[in-house]
PDB file of N, CA and C in Angstrom:
ATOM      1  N   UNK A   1      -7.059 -42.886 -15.617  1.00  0.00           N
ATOM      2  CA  UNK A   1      -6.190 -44.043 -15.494  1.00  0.00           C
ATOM      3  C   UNK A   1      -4.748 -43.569 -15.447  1.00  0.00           C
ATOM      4  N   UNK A   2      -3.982 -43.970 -14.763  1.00  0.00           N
ATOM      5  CA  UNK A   2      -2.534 -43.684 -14.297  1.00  0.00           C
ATOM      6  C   UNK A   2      -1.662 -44.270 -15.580  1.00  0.00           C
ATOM      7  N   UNK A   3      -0.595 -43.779 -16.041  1.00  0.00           N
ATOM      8  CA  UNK A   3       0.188 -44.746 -16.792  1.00  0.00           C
ATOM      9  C   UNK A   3       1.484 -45.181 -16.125  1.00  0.00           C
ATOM     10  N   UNK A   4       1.645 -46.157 -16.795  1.00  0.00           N
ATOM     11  CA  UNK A   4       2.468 -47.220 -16.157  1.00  0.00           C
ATOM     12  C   UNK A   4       3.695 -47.247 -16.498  1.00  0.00           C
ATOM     13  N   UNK A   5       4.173 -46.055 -16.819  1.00  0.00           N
ATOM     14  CA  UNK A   5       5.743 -45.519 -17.457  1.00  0.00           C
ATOM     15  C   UNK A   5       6.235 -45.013 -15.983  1.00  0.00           C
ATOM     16  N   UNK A   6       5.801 -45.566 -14.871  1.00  0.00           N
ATOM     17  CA  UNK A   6       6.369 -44.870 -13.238  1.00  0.00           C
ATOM     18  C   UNK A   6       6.997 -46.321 -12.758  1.00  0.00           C
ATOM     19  N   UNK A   7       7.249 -47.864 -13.727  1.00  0.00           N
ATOM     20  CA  UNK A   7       7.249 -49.331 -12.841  1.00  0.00           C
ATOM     21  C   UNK A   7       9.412 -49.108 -12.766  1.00  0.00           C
ATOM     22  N   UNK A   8       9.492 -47.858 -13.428  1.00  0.00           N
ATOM     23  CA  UNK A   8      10.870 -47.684 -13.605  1.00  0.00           C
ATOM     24  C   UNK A   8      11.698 -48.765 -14.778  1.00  0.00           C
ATOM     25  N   UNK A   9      11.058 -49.146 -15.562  1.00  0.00           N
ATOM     26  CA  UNK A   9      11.435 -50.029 -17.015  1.00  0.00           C
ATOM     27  C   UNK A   9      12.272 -49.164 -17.917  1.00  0.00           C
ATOM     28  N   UNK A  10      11.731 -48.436 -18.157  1.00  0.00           N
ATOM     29  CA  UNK A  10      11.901 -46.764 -18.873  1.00  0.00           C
ATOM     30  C   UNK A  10      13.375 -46.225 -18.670  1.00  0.00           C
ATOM     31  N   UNK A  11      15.048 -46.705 -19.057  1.00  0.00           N
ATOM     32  CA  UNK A  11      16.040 -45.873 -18.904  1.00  0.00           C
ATOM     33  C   UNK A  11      16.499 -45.191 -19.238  1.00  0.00           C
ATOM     34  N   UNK A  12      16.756 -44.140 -18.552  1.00  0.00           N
ATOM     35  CA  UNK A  12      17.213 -42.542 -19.000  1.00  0.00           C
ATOM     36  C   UNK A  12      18.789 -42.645 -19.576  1.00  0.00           C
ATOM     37  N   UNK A  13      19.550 -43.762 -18.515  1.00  0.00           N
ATOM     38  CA  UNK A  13      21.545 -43.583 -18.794  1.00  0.00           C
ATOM     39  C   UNK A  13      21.640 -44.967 -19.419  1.00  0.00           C
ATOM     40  N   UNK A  14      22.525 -44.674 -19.830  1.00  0.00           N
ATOM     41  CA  UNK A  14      24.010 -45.620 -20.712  1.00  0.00           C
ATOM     42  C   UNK A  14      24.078 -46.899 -19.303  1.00  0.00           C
ATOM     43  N   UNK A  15      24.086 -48.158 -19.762  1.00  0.00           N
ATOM     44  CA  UNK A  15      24.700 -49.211 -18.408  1.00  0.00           C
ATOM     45  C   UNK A  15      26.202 -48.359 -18.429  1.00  0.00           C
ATOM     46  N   UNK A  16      26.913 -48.679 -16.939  1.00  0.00           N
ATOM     47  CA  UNK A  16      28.258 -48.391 -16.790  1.00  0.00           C
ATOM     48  C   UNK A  16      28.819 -49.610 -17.311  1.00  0.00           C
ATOM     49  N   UNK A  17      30.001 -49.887 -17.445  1.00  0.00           N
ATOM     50  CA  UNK A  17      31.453 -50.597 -17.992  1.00  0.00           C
ATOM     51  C   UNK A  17      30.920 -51.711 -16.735  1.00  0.00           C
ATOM     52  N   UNK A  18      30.801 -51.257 -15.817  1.00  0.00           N
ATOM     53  CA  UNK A  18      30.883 -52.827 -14.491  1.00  0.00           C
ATOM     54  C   UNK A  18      29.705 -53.451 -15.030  1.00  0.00           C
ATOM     55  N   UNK A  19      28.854 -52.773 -15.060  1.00  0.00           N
ATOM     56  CA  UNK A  19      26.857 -53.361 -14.954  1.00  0.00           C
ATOM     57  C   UNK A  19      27.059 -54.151 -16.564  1.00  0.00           C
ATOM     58  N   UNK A  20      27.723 -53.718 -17.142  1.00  0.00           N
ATOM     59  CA  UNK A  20      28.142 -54.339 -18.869  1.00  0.00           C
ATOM     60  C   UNK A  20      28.901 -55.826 -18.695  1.00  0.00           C
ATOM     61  N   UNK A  21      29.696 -55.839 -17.730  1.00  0.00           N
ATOM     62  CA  UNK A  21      30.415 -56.903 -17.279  1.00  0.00           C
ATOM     63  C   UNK A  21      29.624 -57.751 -16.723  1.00  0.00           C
ATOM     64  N   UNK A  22      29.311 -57.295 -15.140  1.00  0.00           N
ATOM     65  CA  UNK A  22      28.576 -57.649 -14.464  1.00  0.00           C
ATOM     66  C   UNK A  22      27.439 -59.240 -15.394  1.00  0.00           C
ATOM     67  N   UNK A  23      27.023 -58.322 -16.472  1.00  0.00           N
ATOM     68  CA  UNK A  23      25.945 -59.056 -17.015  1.00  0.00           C
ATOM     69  C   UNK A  23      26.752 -60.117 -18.170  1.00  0.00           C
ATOM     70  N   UNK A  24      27.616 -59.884 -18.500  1.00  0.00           N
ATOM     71  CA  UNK A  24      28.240 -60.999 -19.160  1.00  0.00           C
ATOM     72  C   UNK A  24      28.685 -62.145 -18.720  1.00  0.00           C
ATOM     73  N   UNK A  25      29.154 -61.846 -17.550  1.00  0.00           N
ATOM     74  CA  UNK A  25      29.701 -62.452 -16.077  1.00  0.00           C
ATOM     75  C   UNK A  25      28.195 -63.577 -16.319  1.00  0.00           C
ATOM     76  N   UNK A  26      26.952 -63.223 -15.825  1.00  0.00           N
ATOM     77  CA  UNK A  26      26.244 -63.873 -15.579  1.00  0.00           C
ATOM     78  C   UNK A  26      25.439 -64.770 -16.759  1.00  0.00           C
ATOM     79  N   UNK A  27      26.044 -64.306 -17.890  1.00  0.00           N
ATOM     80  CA  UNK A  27      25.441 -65.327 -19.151  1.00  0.00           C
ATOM     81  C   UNK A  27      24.669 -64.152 -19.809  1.00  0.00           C
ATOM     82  N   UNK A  28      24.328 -62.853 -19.736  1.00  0.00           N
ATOM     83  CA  UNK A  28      23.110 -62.428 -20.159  1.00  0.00           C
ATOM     84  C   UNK A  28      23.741 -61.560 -21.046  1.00  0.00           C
ATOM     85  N   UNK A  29      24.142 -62.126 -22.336  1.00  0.00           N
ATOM     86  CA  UNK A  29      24.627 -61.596 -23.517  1.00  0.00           C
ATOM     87  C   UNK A  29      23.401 -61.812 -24.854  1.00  0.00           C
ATOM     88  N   UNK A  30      23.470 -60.356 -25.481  1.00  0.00           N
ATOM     89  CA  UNK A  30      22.328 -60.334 -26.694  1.00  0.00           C
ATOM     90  C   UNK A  30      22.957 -61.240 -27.296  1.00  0.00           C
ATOM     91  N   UNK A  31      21.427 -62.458 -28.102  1.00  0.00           N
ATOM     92  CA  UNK A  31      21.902 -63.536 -28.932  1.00  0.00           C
ATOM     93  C   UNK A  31      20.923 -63.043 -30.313  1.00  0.00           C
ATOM     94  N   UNK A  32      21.038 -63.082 -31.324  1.00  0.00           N
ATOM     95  CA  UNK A  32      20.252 -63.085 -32.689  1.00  0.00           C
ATOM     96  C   UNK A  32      19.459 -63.975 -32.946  1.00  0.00           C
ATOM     97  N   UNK A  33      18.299 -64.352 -32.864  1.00  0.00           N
ATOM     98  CA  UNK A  33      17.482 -65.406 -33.058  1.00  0.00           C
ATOM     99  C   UNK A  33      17.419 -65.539 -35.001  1.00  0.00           C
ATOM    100  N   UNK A  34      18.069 -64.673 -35.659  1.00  0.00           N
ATOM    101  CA  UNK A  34      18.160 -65.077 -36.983  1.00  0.00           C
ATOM    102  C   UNK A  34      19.468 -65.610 -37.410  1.00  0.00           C
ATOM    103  N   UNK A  35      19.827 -65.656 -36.628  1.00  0.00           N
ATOM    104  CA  UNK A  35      21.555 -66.239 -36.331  1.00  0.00           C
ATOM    105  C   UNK A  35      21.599 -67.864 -36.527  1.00  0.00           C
ATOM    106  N   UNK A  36      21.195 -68.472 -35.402  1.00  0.00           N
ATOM    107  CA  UNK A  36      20.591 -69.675 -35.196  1.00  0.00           C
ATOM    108  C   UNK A  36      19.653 -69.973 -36.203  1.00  0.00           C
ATOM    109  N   UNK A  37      18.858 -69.241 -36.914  1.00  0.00           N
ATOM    110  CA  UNK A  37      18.236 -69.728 -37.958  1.00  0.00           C
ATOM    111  C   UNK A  37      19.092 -69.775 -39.320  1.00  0.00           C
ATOM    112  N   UNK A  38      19.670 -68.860 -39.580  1.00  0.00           N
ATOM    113  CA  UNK A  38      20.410 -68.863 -40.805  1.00  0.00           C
ATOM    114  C   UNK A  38      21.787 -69.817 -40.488  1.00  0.00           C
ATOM    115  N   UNK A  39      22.652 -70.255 -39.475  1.00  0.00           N
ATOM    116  CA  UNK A  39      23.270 -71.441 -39.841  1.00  0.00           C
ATOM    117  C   UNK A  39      22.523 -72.465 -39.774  1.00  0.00           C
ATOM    118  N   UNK A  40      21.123 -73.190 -39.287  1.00  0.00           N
ATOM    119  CA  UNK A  40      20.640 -74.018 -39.155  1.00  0.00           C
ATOM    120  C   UNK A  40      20.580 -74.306 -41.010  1.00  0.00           C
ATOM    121  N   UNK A  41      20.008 -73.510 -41.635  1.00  0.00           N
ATOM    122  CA  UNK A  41      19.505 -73.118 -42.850  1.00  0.00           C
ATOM    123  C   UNK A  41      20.625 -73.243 -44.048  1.00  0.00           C
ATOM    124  N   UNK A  42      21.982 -73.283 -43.934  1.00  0.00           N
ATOM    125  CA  UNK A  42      23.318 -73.304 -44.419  1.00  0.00           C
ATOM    126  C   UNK A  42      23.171 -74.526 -44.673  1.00  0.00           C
ATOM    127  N   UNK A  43      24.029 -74.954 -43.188  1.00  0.00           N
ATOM    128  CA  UNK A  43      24.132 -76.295 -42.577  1.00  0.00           C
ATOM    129  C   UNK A  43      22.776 -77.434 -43.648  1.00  0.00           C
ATOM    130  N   UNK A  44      21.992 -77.480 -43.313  1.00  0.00           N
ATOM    131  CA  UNK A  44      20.924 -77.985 -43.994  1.00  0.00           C
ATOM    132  C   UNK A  44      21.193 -78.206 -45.546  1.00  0.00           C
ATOM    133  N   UNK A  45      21.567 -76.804 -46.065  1.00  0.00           N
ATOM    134  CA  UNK A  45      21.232 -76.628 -47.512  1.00  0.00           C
ATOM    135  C   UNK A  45      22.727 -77.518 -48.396  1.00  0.00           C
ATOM    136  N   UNK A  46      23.571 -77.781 -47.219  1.00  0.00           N
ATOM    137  CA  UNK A  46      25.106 -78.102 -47.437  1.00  0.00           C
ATOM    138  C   UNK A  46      24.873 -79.399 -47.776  1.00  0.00           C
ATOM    139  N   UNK A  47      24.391 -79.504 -46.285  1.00  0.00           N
ATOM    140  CA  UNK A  47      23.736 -81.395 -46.159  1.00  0.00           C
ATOM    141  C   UNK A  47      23.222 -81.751 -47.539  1.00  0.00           C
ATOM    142  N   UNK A  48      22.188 -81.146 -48.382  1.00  0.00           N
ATOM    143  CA  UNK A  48      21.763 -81.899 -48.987  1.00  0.00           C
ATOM    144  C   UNK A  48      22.300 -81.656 -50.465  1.00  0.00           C
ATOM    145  N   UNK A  49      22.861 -80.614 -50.910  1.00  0.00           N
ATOM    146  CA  UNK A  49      23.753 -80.400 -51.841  1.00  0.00           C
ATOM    147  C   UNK A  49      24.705 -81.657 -51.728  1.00  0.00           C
ATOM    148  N   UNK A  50      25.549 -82.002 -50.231  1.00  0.00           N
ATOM    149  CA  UNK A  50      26.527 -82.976 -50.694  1.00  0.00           C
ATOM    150  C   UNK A  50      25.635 -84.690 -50.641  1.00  0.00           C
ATOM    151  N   UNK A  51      24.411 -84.310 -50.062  1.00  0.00           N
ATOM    152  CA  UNK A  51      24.084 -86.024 -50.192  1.00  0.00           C
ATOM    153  C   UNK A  51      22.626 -85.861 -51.187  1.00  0.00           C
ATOM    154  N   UNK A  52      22.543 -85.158 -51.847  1.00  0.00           N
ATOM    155  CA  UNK A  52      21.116 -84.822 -52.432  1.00  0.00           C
ATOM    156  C   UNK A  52      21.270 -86.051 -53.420  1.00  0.00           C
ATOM    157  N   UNK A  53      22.358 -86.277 -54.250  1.00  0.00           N
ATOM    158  CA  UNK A  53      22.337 -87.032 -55.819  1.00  0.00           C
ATOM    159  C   UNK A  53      22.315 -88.667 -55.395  1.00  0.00           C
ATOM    160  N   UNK A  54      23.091 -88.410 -54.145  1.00  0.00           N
ATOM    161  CA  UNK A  54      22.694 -90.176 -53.560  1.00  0.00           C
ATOM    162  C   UNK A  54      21.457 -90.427 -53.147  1.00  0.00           C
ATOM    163  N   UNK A  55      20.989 -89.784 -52.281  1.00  0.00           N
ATOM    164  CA  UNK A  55      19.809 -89.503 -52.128  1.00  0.00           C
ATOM    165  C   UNK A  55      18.258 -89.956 -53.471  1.00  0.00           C
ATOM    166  N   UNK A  56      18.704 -89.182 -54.290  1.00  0.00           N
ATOM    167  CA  UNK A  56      17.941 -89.276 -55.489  1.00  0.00           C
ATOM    168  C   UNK A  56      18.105 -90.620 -56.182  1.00  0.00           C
ATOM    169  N   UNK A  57      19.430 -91.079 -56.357  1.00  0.00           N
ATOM    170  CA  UNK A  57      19.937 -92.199 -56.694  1.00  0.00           C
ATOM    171  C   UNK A  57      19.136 -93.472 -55.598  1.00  0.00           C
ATOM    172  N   UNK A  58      19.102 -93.645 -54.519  1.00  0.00           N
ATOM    173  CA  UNK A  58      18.774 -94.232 -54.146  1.00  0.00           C
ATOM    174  C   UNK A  58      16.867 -94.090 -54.396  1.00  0.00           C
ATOM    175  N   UNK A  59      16.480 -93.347 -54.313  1.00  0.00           N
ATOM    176  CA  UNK A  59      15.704 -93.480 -54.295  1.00  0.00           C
ATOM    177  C   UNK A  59      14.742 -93.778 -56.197  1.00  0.00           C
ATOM    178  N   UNK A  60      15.107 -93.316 -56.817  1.00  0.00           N
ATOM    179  CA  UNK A  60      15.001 -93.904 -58.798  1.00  0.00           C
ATOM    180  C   UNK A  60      15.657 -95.417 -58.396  1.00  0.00           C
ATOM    181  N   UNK A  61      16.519 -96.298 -58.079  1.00  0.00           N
ATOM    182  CA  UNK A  61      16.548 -97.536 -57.466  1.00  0.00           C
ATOM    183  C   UNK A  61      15.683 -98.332 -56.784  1.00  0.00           C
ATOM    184  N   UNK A  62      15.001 -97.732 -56.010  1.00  0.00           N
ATOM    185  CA  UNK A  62      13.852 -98.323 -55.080  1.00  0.00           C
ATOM    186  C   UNK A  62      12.570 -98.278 -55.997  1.00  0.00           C
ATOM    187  N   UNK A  63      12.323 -97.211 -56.382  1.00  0.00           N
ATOM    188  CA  UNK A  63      11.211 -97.257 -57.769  1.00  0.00           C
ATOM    189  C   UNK A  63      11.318 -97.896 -58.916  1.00  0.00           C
ATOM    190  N   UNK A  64      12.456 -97.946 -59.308  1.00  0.00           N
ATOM    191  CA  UNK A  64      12.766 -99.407 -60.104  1.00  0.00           C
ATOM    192  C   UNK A  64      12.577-100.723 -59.993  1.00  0.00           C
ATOM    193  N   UNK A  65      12.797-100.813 -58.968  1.00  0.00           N
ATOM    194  CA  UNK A  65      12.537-102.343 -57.972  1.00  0.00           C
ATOM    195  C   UNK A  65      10.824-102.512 -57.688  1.00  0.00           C
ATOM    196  N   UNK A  66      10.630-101.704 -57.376  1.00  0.00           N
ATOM    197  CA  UNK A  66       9.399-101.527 -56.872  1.00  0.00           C
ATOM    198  C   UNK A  66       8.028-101.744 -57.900  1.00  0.00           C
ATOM    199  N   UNK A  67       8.646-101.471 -59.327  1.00  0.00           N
ATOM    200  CA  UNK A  67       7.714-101.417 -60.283  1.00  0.00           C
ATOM    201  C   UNK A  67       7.959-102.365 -61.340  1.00  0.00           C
ATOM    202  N   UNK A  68       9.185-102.960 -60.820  1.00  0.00           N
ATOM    203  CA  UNK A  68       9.440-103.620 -62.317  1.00  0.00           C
ATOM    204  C   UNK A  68       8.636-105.479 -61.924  1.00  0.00           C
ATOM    205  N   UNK A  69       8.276-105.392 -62.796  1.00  0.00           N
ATOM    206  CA  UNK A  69       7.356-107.334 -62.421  1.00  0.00           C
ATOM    207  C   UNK A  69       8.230-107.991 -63.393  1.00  0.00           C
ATOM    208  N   UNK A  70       8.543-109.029 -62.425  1.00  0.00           N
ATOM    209  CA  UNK A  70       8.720-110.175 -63.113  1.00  0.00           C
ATOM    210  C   UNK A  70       7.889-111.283 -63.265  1.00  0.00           C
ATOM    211  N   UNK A  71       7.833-111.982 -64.477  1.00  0.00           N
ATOM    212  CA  UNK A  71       7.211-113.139 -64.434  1.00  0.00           C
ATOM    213  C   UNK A  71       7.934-114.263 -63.826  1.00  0.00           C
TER     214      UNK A  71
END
């Protein structure tokens, strides 16, 4: 069986300064996919730190209501 290290994938040189451009030029810049996860994950944890106690509050209110009988 032949191997498949001949499809030319495999680079030997450094991109040049243009081919570096070139590709920025066109959008194709490395992005961090843990990047996007860890501000998603901030963001989130912010959110509920500043609305968590209303949150809670509202909700010990609704269970109050919810359980208390009147005659």
């Amino acid at each position: 069986m032949a191997e498949d290290n001949d499809s030319g994938q495999d680079k030997t040189e450094e991109p040049t300064g243009r081919r570096i451009e070139k590709s920025r030029e066109e959008g194709q810049v490395p992005r961090s996919k843990e990047l996007n996860t860890t501000l998603l994950l901030m963001v989130g944890s912010l959110g509920l730190l500043n609305l968590g106690p209303r949150i809670v509050e509202s909700l010990v209110n609704i269970m109050k209501d919810s359980f208390t009988f009147t005659p």
